[in-house]
C-alpha atoms as a PDB file:
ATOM      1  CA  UNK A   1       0.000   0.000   0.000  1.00  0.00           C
ATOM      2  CA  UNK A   2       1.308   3.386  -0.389  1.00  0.00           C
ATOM      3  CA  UNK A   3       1.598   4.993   3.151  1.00  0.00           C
ATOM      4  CA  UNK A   4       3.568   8.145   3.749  1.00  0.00           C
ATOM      5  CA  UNK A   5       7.139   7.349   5.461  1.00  0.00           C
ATOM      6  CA  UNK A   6       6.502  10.122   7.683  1.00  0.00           C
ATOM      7  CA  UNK A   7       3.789  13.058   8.503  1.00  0.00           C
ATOM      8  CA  UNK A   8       3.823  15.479   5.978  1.00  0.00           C
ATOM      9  CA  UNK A   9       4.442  19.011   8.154  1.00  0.00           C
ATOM     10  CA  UNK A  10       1.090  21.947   8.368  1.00  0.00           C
ATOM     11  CA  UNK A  11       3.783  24.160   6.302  1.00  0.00           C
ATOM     12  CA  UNK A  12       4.986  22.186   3.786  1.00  0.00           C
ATOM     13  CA  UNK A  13       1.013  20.922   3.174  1.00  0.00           C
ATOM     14  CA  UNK A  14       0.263  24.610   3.028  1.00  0.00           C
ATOM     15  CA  UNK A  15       2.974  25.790   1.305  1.00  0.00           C
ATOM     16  CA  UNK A  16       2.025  23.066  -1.495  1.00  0.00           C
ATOM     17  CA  UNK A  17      -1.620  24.291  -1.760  1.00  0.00           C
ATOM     18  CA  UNK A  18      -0.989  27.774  -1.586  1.00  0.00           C
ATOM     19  CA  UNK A  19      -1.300  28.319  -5.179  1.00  0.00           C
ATOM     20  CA  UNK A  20      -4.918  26.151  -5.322  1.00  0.00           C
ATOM     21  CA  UNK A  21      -6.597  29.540  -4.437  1.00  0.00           C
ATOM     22  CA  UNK A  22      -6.426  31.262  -7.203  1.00  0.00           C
ATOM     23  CA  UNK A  23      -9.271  33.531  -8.619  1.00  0.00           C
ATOM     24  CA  UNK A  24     -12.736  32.840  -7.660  1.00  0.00           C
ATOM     25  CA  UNK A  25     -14.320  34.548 -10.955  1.00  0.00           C
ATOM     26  CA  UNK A  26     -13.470  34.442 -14.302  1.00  0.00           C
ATOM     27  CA  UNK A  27     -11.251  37.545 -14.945  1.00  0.00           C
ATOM     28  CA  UNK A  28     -12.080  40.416 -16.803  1.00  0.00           C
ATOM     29  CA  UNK A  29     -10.432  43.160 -18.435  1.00  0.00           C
ATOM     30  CA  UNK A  30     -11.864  46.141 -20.885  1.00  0.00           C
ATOM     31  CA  UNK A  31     -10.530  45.516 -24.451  1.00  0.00           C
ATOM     32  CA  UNK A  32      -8.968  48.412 -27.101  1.00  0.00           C
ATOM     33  CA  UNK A  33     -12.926  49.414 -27.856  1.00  0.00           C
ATOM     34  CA  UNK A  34     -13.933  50.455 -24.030  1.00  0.00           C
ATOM     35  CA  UNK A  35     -15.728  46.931 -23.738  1.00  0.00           C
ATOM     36  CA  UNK A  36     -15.321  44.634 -20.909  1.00  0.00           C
ATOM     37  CA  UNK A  37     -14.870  41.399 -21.561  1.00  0.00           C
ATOM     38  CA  UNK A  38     -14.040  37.961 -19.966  1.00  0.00           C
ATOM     39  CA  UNK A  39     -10.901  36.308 -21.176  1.00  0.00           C
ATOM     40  CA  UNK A  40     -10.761  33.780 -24.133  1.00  0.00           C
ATOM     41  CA  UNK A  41     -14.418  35.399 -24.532  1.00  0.00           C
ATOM     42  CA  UNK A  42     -16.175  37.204 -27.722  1.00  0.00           C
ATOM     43  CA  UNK A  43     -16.686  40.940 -26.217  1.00  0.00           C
ATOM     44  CA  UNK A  44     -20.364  42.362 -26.544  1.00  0.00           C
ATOM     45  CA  UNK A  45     -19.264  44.478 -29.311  1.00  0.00           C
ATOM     46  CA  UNK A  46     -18.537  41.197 -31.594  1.00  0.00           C
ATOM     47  CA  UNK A  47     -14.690  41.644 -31.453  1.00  0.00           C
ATOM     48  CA  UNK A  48     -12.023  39.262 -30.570  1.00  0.00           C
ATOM     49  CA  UNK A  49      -8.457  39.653 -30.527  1.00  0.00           C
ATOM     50  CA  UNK A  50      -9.156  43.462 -32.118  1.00  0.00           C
ATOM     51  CA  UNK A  51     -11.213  42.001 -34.676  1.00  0.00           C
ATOM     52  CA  UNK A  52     -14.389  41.575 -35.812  1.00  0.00           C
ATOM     53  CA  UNK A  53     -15.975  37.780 -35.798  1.00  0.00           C
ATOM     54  CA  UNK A  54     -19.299  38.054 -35.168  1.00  0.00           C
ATOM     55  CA  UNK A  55     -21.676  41.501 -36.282  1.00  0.00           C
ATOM     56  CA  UNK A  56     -22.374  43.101 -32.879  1.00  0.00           C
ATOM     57  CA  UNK A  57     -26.085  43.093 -31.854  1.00  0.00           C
END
């Protein structure tokens, strides 16, 4: 069976989930245009990447 040789320490557990946090939401940022948008997201306007992909609504 696979059993620990010893007891793993509170810090070094800690320090090895510390970056398991992260954000909670899904970040956002206003493009070029003034438009927020999420990343790896079409903005409202119909831009991605500073171009246009879809006609805006």
């Amino acid at each position: 069976m696979a059993v620990p040789a010893r007891k793993v320490s509170k810090h070094a557990k800690r320090t090895r989930r510390g970056g398991q946090g992260g954000l909670k939401t899904a970040a956002i940022h206003m493009n070029e245009n003034g438009v927020y948008v999420r990343n790896h997201h079409v903005a409202a306007d119909g831009t991605y990447n500073g171009k246009q992909v879809v006609s805006p609504k």
